[in-house]
N, C-alpha and C. Protein backbone atom coordinates (compact mmCIF):
# COMPACT_ATOMS: atom_id res chain seq x y z
N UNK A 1 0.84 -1.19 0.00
CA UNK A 1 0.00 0.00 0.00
C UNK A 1 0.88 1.24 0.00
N UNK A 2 0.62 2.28 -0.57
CA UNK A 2 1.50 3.34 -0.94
C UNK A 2 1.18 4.17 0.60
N UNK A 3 1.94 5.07 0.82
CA UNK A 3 1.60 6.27 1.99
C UNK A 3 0.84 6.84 1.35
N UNK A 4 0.32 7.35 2.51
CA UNK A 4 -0.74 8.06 2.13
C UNK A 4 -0.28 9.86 2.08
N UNK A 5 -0.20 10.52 1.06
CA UNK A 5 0.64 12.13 0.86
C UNK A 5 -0.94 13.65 1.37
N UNK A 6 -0.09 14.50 2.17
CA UNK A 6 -1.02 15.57 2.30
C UNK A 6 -1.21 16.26 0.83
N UNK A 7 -2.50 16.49 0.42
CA UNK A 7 -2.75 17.46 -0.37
C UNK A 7 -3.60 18.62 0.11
N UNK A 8 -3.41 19.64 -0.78
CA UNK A 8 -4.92 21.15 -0.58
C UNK A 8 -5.68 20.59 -1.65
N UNK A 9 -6.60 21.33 -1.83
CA UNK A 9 -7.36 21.43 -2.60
C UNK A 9 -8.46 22.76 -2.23
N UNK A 10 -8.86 23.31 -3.70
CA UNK A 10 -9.44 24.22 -3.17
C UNK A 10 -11.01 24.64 -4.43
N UNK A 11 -12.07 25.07 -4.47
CA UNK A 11 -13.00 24.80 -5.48
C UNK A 11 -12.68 26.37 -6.15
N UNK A 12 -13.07 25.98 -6.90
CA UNK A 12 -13.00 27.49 -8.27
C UNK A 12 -14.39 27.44 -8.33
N UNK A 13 -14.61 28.89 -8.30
CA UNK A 13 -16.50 29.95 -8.61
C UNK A 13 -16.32 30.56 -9.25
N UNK A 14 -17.61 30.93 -9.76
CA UNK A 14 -17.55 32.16 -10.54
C UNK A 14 -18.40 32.71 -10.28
N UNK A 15 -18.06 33.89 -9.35
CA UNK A 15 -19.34 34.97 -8.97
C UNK A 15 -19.37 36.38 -9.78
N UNK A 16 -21.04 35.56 -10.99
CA UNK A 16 -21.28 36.78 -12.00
C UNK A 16 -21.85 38.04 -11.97
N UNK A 17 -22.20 38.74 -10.50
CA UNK A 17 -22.12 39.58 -9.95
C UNK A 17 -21.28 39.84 -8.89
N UNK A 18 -19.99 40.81 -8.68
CA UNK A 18 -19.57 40.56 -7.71
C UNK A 18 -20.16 41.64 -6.40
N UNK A 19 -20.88 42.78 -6.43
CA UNK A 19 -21.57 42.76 -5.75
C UNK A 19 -22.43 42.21 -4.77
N UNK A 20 -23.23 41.18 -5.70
CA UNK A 20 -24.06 40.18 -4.95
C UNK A 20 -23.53 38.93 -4.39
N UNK A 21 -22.44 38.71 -4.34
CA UNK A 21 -21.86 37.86 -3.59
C UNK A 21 -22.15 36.65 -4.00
N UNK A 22 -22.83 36.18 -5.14
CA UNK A 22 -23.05 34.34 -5.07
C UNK A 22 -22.88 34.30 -6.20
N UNK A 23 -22.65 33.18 -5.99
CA UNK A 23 -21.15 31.89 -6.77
C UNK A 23 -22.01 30.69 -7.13
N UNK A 24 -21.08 30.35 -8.06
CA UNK A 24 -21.17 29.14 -8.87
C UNK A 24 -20.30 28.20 -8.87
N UNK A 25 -20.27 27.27 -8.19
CA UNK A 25 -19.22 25.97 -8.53
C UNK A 25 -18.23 25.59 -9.74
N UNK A 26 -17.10 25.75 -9.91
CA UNK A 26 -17.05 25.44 -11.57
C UNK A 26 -16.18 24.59 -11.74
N UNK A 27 -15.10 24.46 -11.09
CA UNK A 27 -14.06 24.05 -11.22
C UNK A 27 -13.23 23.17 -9.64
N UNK A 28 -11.93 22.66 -9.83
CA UNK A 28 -11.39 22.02 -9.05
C UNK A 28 -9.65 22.33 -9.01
N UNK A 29 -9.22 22.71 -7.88
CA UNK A 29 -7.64 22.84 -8.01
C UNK A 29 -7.48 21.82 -7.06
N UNK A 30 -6.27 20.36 -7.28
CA UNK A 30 -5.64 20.08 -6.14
C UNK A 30 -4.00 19.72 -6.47
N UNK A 31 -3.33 19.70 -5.08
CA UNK A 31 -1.90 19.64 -5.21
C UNK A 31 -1.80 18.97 -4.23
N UNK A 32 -0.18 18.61 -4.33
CA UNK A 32 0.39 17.88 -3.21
C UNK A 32 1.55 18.77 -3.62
N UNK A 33 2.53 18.76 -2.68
CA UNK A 33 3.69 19.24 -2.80
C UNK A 33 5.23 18.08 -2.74
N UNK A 34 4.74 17.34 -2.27
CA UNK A 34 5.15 15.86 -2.02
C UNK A 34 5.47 15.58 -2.89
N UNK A 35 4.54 14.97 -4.24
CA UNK A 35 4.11 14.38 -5.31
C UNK A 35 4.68 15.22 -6.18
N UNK A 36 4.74 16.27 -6.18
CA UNK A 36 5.06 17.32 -7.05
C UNK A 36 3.76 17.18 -8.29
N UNK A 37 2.59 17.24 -7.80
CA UNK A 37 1.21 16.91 -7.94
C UNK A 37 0.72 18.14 -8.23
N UNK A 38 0.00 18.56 -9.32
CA UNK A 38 -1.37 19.61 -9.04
C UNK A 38 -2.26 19.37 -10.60
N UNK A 39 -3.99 19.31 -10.26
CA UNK A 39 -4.46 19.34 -11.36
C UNK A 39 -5.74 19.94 -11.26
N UNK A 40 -6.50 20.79 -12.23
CA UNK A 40 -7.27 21.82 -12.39
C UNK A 40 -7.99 20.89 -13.83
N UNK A 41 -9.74 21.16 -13.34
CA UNK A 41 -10.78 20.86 -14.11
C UNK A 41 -11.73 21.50 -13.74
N UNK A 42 -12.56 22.03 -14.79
CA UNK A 42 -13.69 22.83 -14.43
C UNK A 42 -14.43 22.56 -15.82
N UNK A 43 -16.06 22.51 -15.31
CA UNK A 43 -17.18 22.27 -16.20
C UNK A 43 -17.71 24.44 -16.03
N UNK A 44 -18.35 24.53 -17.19
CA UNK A 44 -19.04 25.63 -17.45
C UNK A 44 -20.21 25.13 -16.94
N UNK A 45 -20.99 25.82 -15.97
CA UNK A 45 -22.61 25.36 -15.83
C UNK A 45 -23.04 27.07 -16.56
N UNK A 46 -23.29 26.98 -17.54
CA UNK A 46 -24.06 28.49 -18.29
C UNK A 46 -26.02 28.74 -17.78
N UNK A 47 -26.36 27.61 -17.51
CA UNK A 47 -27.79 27.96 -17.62
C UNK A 47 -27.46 28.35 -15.73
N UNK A 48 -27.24 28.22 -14.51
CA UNK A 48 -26.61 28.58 -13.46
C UNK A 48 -25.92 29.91 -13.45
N UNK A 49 -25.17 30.18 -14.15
CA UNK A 49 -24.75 31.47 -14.31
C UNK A 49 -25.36 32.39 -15.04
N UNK A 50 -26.22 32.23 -15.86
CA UNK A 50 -27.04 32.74 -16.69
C UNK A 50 -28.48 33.27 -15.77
N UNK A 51 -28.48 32.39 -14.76
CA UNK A 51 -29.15 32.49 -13.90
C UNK A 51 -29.17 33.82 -12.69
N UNK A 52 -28.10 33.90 -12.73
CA UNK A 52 -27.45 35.13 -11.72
C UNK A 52 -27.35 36.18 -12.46
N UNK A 53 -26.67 36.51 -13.99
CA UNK A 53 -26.53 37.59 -14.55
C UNK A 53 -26.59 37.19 -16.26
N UNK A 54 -27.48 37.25 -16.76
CA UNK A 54 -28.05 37.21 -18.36
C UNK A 54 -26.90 37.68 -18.97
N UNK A 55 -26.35 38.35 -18.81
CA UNK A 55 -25.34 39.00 -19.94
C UNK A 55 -24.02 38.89 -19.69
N UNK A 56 -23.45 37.85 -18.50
CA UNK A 56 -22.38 37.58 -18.29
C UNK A 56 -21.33 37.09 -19.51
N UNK A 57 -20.35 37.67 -19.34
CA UNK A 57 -19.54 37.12 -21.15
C UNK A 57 -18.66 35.65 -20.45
N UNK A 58 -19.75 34.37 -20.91
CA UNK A 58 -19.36 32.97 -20.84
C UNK A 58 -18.28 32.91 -21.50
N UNK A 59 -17.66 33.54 -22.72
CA UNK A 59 -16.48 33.28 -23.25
C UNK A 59 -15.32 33.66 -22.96
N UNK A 60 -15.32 34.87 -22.62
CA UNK A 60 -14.42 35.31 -22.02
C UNK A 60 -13.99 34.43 -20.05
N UNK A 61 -14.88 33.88 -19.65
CA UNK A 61 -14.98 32.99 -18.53
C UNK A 61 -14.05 31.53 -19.04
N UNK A 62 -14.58 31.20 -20.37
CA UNK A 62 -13.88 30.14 -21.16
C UNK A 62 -12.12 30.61 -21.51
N UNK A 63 -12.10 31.02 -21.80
CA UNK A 63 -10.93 31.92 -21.85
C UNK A 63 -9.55 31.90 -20.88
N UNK A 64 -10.31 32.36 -19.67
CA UNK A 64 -10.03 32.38 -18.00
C UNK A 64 -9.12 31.68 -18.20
N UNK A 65 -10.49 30.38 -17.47
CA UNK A 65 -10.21 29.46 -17.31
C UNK A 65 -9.09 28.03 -17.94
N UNK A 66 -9.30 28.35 -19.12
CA UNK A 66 -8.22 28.25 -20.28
C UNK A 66 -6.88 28.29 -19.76
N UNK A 67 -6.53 29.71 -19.39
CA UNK A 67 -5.54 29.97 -18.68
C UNK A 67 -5.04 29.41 -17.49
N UNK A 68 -5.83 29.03 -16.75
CA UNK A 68 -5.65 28.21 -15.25
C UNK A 68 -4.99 26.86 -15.78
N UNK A 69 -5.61 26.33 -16.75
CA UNK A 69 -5.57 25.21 -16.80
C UNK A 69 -3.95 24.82 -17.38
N UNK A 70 -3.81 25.85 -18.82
CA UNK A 70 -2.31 26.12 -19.01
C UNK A 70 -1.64 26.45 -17.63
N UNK A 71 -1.45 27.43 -17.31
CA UNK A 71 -0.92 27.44 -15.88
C UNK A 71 -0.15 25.92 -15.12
N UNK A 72 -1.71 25.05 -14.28
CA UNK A 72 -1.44 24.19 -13.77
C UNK A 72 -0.48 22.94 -14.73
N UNK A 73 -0.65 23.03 -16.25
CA UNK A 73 -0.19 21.85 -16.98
C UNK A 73 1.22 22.33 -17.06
N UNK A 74 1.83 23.44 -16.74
CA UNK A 74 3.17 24.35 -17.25
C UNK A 74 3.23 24.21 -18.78
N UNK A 75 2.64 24.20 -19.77
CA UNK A 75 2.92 24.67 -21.08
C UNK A 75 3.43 26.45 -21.23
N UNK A 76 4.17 26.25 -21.96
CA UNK A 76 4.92 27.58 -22.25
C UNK A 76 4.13 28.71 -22.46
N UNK A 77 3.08 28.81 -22.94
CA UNK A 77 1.97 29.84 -23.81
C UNK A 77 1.24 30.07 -22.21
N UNK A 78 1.41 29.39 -20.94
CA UNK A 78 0.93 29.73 -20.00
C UNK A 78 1.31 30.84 -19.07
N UNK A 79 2.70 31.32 -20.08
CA UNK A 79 3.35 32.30 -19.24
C UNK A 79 4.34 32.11 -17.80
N UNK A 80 4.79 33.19 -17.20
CA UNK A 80 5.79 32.67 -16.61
C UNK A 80 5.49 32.27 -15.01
N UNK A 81 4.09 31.66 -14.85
CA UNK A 81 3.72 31.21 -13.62
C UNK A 81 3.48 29.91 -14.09
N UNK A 82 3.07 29.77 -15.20
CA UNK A 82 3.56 27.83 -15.33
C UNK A 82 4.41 27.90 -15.58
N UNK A 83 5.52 28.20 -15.40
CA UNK A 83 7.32 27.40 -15.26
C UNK A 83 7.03 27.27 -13.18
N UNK A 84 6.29 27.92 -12.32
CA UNK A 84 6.36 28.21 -11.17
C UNK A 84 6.31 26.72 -10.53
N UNK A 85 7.12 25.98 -9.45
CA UNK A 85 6.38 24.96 -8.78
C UNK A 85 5.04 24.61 -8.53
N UNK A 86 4.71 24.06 -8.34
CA UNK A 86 2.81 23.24 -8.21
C UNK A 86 2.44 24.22 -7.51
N UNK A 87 2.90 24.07 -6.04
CA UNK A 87 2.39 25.12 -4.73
C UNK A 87 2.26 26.14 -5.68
N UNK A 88 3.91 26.81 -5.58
CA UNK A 88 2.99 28.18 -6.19
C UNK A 88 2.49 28.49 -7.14
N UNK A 89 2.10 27.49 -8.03
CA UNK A 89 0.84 27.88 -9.00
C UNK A 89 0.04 27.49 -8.43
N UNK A 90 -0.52 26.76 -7.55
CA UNK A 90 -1.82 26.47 -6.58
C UNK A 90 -2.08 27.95 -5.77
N UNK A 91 -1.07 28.34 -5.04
CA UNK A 91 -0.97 29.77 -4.19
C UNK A 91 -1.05 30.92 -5.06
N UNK A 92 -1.31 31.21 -6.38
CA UNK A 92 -1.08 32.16 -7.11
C UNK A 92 -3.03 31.57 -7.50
N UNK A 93 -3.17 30.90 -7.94
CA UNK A 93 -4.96 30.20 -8.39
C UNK A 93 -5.63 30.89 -7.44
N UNK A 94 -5.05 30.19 -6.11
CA UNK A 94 -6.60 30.46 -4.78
C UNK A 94 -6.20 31.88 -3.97
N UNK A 95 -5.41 32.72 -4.71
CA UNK A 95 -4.95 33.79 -4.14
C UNK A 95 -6.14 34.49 -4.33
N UNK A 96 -6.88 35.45 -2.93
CA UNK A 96 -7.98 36.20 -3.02
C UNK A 96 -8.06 37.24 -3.76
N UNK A 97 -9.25 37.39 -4.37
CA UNK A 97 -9.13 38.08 -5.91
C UNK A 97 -10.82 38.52 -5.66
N UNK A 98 -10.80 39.76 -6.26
CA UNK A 98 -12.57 40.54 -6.00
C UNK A 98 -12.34 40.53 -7.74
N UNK A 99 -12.22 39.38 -8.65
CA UNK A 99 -12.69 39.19 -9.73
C UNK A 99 -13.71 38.68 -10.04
N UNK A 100 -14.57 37.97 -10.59
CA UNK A 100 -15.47 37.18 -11.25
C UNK A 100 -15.43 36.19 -10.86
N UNK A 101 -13.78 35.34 -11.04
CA UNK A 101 -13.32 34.21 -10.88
C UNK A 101 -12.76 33.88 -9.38
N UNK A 102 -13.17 33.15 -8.73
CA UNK A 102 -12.37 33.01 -7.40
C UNK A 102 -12.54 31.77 -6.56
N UNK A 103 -11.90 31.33 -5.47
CA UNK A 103 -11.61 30.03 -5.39
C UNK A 103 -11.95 30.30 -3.56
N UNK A 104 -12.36 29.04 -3.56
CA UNK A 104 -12.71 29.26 -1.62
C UNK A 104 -11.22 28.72 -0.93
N UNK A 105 -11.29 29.13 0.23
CA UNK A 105 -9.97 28.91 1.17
C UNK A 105 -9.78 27.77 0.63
N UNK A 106 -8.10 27.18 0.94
CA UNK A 106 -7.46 25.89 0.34
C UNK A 106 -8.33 24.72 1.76
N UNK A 107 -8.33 24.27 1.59
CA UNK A 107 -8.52 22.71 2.54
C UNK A 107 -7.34 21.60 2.50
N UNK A 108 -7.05 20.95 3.16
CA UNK A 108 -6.02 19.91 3.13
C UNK A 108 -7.01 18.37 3.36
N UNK A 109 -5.71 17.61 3.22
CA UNK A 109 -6.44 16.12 3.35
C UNK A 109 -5.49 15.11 3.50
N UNK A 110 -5.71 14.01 3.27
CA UNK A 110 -4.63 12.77 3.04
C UNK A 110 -4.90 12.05 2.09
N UNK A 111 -4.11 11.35 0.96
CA UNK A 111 -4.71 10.78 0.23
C UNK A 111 -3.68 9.76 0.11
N UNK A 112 -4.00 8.85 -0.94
CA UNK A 112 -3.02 7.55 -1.06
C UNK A 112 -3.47 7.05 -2.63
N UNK A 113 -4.33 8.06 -3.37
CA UNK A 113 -4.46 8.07 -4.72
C UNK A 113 -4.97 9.62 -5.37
N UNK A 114 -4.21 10.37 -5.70
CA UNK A 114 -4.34 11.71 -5.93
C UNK A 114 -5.58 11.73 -7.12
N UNK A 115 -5.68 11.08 -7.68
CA UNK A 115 -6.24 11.10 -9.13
C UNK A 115 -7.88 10.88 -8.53
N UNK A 116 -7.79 9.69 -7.73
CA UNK A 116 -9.38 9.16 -7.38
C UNK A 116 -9.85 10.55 -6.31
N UNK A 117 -8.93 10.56 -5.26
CA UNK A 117 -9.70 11.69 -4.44
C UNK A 117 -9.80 13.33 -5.31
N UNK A 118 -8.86 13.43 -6.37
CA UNK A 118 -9.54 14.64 -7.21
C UNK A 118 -10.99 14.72 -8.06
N UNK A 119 -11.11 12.99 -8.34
CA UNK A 119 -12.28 12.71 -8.58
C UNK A 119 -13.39 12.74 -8.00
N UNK A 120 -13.32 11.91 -6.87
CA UNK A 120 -14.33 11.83 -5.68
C UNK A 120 -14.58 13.96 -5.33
N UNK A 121 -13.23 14.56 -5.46
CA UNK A 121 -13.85 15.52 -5.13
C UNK A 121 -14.88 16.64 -5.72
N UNK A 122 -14.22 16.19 -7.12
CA UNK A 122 -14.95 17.21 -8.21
C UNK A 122 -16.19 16.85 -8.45
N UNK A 123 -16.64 15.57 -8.40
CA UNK A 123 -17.88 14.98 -8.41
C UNK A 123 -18.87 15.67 -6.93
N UNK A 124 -18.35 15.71 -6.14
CA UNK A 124 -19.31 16.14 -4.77
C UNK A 124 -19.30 17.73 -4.55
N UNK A 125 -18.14 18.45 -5.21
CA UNK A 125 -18.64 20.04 -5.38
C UNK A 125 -18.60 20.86 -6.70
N UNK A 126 -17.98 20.17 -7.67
CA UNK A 126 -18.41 21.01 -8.90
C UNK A 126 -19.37 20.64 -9.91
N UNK A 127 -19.74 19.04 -9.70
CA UNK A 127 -20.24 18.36 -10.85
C UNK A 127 -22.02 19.23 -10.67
């Protein structure tokens, strides 16, 4: 049986008013630092956000997010925070931001399969 490694994890929203304060589930960041681990997925829910603000620009949200995702994979076109270690591209993601886009406090855990508990997690708060 493998050890079991600490990870964070933390959920990505998108609050399409930021005035009004409420959010949308969208996405998933988790890392280990251990592992030298981190991976980012997010579904668009549009009829949910569409819900909060009609004229929100979904593409430009597509876009974003786009970017996160370069980021976490370190491809070059991601700029010079994907060359950054996992952490701190995890710590640069859930860094508090009065944007559109924003991520709730990190959480920690234990895991002993990074892939299944990113699963198990994205399924119980973003799906």
């Amino acid at each position: 049986m493998q050890d079991k490694v600490v990870y964070e994890y933390a959920v990505i929203r998108v609050v399409p008013k930021i005035e009004r304060e409420e959010f949308v589930n969208i996405g998933l960041i988790l890392f280990s630092k251990r592992k030298r681990f981190i991976k980012f997925d997010y579904i668009i829910h549009e009829e949910k956000i569409k819900g909060f603000c009609n004229d929100f620009d979904i593409e430009q949200l597509e876009q974003n997010l786009q970017s996160f995702a370069k980021i976490c994979s370190g491809t070059k076109d991601g700029g010079p925070i994907a060359q950054l270690e996992a952490d701190e591209k995890f710590r640069w993601i859930t860094a508090i931001k009065s944007s559109s886009i924003q991520s709730s406090r990190p959480h920690p855990g234990f895991s002993d399969d990074l892939e299944k508990t990113f699963a198990r997690l994205y399924d119980e708060l973003v799906k």
